[in-house]
PDB file of N, CA and C in Angstrom:
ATOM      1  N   UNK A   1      10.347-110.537  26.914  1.00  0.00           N
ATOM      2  CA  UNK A   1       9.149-110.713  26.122  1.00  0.00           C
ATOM      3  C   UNK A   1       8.186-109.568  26.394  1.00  0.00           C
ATOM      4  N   UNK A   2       7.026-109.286  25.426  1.00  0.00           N
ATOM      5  CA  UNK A   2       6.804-108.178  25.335  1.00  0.00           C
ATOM      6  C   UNK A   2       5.429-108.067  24.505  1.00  0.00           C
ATOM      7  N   UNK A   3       4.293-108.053  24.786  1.00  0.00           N
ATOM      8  CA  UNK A   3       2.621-108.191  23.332  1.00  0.00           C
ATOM      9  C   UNK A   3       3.177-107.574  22.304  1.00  0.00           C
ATOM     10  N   UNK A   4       2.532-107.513  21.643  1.00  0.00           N
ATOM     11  CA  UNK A   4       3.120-107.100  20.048  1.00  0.00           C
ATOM     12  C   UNK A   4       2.358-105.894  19.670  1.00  0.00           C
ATOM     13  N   UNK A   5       1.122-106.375  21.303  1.00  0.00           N
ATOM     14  CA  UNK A   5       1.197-104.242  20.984  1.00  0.00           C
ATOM     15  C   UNK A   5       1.793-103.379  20.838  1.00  0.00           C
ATOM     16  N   UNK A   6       2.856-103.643  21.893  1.00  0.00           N
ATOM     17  CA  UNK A   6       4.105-102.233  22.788  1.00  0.00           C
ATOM     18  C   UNK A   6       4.996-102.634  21.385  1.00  0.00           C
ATOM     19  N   UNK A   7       5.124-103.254  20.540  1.00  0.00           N
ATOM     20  CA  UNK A   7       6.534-103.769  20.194  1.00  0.00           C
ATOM     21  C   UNK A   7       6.586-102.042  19.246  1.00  0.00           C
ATOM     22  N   UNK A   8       7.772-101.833  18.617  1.00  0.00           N
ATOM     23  CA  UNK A   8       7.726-100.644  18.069  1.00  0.00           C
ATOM     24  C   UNK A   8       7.718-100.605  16.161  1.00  0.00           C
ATOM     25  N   UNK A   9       6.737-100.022  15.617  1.00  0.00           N
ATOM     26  CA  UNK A   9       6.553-100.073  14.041  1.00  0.00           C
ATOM     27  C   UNK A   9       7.753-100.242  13.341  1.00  0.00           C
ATOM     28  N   UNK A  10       8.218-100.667  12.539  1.00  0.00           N
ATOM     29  CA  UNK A  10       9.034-101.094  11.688  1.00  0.00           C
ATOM     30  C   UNK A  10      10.067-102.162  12.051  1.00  0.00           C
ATOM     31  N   UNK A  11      10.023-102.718  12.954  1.00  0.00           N
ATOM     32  CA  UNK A  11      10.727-103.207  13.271  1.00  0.00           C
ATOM     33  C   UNK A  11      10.288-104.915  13.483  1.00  0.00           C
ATOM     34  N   UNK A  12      11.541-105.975  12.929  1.00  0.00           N
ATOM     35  CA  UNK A  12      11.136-106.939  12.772  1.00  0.00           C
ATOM     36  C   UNK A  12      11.475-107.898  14.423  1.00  0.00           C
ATOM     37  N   UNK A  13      10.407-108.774  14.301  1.00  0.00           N
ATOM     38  CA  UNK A  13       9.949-109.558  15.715  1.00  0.00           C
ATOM     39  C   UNK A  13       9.917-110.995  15.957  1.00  0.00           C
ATOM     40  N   UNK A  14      10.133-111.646  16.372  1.00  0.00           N
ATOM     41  CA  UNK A  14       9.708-112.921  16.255  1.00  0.00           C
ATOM     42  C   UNK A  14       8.864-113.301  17.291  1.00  0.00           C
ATOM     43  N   UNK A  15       8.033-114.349  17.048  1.00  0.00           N
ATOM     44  CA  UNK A  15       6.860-114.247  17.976  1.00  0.00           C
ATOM     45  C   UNK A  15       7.339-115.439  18.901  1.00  0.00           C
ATOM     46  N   UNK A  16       7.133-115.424  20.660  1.00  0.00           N
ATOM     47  CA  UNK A  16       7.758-116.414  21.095  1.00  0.00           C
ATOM     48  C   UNK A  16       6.351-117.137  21.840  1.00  0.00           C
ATOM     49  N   UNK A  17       5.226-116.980  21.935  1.00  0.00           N
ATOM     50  CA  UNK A  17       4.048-117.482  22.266  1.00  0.00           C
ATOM     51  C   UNK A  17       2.967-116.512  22.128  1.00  0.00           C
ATOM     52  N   UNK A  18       1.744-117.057  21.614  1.00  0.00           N
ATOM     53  CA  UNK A  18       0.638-116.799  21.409  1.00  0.00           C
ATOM     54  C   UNK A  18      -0.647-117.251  22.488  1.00  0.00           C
ATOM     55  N   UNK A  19      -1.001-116.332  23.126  1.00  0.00           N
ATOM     56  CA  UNK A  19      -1.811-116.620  24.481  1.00  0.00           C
ATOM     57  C   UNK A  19      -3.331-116.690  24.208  1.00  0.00           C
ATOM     58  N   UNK A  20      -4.425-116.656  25.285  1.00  0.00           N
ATOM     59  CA  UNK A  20      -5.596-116.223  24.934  1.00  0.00           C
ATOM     60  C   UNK A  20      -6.231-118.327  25.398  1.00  0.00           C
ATOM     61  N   UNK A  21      -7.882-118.237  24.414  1.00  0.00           N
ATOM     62  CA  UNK A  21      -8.459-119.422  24.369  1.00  0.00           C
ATOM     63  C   UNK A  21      -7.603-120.553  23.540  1.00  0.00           C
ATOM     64  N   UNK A  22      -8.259-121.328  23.200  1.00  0.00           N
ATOM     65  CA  UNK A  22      -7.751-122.468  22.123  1.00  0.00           C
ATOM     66  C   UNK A  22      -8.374-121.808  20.629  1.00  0.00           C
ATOM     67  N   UNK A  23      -9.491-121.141  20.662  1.00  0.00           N
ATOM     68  CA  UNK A  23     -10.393-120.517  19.413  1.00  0.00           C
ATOM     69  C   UNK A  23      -9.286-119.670  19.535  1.00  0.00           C
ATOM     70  N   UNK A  24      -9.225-118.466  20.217  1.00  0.00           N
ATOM     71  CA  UNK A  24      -7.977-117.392  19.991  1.00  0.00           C
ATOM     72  C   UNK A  24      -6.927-117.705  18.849  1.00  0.00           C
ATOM     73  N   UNK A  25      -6.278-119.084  19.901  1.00  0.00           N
ATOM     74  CA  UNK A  25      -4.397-119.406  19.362  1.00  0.00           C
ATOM     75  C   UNK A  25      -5.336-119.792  18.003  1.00  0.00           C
ATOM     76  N   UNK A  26      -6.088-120.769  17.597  1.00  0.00           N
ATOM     77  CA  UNK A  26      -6.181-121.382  16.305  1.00  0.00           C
ATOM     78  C   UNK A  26      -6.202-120.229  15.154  1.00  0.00           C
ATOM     79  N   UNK A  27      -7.238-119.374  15.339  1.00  0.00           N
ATOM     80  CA  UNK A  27      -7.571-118.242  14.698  1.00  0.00           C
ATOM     81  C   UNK A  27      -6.609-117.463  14.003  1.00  0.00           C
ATOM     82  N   UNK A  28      -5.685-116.925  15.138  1.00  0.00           N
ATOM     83  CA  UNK A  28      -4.277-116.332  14.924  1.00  0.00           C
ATOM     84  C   UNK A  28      -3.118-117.300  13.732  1.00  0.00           C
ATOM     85  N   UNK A  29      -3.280-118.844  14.653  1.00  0.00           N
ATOM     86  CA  UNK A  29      -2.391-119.296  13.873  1.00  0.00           C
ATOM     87  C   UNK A  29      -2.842-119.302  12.264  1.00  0.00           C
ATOM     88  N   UNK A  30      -4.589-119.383  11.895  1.00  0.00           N
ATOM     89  CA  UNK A  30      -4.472-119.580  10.956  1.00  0.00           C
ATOM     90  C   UNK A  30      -4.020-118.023  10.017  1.00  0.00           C
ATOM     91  N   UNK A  31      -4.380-117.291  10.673  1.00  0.00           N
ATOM     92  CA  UNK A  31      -4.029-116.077  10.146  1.00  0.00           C
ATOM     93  C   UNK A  31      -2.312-115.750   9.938  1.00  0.00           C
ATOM     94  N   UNK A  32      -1.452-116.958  10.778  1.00  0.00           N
ATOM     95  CA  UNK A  32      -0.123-116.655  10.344  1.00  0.00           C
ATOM     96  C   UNK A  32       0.349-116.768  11.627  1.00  0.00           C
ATOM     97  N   UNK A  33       0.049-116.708  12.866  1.00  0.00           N
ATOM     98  CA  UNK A  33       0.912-116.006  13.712  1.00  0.00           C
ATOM     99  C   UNK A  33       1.218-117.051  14.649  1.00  0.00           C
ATOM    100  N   UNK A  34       2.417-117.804  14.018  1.00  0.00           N
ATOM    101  CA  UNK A  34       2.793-118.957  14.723  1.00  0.00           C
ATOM    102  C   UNK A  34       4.337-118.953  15.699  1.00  0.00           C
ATOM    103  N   UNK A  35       4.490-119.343  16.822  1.00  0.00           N
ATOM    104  CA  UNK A  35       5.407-119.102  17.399  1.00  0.00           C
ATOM    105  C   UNK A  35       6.954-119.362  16.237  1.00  0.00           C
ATOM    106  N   UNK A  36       7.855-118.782  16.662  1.00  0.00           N
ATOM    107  CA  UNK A  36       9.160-118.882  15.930  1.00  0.00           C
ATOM    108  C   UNK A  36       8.905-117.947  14.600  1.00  0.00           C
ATOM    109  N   UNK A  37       7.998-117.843  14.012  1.00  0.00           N
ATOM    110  CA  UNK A  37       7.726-116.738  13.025  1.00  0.00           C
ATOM    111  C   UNK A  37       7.743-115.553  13.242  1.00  0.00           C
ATOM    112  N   UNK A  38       8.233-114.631  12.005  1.00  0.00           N
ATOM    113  CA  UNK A  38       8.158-113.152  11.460  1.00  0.00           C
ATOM    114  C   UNK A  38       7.340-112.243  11.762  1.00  0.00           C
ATOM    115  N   UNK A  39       7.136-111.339  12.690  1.00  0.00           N
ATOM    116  CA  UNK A  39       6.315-110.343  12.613  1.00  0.00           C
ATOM    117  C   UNK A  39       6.825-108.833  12.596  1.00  0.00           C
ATOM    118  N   UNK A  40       6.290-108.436  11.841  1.00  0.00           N
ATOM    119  CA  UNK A  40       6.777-106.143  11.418  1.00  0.00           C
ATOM    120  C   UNK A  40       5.742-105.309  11.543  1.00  0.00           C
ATOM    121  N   UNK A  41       5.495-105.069  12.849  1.00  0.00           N
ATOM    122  CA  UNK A  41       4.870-104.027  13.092  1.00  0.00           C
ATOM    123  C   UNK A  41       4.674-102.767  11.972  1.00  0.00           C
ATOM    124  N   UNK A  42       3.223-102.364  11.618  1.00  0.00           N
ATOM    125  CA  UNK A  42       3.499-101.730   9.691  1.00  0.00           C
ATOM    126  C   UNK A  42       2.614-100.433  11.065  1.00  0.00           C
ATOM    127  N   UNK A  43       1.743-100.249  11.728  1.00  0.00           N
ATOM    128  CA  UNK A  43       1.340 -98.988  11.831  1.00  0.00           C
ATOM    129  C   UNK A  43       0.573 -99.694  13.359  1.00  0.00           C
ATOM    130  N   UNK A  44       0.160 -98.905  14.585  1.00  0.00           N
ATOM    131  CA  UNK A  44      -1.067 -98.891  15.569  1.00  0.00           C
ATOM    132  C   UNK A  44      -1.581 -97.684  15.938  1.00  0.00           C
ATOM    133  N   UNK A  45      -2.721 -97.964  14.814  1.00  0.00           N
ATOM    134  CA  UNK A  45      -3.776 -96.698  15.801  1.00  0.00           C
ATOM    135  C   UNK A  45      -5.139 -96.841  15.920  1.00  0.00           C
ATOM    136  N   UNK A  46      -5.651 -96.625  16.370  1.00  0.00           N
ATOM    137  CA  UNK A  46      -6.572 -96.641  16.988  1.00  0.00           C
ATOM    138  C   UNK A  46      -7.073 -97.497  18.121  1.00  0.00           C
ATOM    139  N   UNK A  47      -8.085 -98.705  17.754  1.00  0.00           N
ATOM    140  CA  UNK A  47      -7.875 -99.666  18.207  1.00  0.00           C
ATOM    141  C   UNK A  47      -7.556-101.069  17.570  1.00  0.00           C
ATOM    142  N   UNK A  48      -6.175-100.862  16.447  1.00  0.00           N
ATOM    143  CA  UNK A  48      -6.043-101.862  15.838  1.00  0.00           C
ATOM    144  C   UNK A  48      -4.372-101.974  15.542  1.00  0.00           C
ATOM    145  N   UNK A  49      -3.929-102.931  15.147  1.00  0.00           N
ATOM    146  CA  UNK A  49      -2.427-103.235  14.891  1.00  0.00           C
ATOM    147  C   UNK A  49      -2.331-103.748  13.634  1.00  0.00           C
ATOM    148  N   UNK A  50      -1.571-102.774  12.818  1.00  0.00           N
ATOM    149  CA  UNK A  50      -1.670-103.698  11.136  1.00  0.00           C
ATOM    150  C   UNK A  50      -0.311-104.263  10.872  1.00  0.00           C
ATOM    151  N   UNK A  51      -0.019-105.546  11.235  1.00  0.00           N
ATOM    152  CA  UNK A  51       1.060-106.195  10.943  1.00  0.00           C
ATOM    153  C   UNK A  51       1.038-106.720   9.785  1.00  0.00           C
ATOM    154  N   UNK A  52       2.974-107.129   9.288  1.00  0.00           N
ATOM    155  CA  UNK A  52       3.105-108.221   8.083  1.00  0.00           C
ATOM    156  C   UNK A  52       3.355-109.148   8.678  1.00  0.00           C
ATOM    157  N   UNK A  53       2.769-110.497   8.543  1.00  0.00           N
ATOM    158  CA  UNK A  53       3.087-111.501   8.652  1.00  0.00           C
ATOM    159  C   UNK A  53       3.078-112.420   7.725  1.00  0.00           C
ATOM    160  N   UNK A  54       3.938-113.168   7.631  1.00  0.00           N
ATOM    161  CA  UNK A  54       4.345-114.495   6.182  1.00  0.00           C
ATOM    162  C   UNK A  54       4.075-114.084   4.603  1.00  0.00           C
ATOM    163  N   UNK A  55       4.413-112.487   5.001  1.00  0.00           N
ATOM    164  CA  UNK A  55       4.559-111.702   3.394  1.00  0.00           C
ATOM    165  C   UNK A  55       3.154-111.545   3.357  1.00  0.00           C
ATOM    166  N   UNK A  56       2.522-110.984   4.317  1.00  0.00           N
ATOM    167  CA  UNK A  56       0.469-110.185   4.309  1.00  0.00           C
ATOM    168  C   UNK A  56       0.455-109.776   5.468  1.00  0.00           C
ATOM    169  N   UNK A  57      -0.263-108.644   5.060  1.00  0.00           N
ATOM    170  CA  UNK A  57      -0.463-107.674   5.829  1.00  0.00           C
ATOM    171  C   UNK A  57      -1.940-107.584   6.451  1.00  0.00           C
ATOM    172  N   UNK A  58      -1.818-107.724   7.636  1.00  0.00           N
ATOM    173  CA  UNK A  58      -3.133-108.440   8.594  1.00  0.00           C
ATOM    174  C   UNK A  58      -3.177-107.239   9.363  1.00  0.00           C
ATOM    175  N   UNK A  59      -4.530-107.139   9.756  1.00  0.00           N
ATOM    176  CA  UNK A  59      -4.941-105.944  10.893  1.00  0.00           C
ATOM    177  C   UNK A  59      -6.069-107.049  11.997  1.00  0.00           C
ATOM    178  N   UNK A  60      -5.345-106.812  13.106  1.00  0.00           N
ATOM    179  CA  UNK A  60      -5.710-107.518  14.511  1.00  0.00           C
ATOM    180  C   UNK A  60      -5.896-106.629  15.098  1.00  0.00           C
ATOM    181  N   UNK A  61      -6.936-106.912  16.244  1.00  0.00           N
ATOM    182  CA  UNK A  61      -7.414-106.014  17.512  1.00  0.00           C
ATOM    183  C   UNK A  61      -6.246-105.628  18.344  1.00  0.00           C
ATOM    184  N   UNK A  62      -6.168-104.753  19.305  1.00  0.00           N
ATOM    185  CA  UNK A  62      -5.130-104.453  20.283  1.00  0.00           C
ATOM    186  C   UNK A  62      -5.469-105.111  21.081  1.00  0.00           C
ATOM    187  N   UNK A  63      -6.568-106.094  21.331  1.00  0.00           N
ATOM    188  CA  UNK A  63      -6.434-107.015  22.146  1.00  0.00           C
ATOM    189  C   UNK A  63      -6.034-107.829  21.926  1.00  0.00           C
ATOM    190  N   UNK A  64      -6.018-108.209  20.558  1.00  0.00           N
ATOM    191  CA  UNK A  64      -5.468-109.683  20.357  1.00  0.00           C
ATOM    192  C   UNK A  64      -3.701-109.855  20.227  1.00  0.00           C
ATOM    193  N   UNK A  65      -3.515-108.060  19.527  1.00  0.00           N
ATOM    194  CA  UNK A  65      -2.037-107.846  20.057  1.00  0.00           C
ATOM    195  C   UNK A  65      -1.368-108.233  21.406  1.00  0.00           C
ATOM    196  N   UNK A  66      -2.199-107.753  22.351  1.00  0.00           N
ATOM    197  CA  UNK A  66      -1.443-108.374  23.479  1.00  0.00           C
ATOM    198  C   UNK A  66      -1.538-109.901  24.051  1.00  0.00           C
ATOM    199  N   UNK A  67      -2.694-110.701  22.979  1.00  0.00           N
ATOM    200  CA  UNK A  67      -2.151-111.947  23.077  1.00  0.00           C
ATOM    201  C   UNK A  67      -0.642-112.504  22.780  1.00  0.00           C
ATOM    202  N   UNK A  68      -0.024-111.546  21.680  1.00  0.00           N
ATOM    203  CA  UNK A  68       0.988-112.303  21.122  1.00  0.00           C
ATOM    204  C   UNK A  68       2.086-111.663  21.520  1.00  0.00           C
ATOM    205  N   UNK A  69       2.840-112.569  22.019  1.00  0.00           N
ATOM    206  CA  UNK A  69       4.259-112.574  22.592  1.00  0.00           C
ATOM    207  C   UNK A  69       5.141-112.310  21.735  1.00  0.00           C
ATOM    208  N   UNK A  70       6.087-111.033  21.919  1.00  0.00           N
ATOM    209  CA  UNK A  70       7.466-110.783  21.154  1.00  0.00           C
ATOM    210  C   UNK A  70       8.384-110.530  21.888  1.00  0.00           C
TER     211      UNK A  70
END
C-alpha cells in the first residue's frame, strides 16, 4: 500500500483505505473516493493531485492524497 500521492500518473488504482478525521473520510467519500473503488492518477503538480474518479475528474490537495491508500 502506498498514498495516492506517490502512486504513478496514468495508471489505474484501487483505493484500499481512506485515512485522516471522520470530516476528512466523509468529504472524500462524498467526492467519490470510496475504498474498493477506481482511481487514475491524470497529472501532480504543484501542490495538488488531479484524479479520475467514478468517471470525474477531481483535484485534491497533496495532503489529502496521502490520506488515501493505494
Amino acid at each position: 500500500m502506498m498514498p495516492l500521492a506517490l502512486a504513478e500518473a496514468g495508471e489505474e488504482n484501487i483505493i484500499r483505505k481512506i485515512g485522516g478525521s471522520p470530516d476528512l473520510r466523509e468529504h472524500l467519500e462524498d467526492l467519490g473516493f470510496v475504498a474498493g473503488g477506481a482511481v487514475t492518477v491524470i497529472s501532480a503538480s504543484g501542490g495538488s493531485v488531479i484524479v479520475n474518479v467514478k468517471n470525474s475528474r477531481v483535484a485534491v490537495s497533496r495532503e489529502m492524497a496521502q490520506k488515501i491508500m493505494v
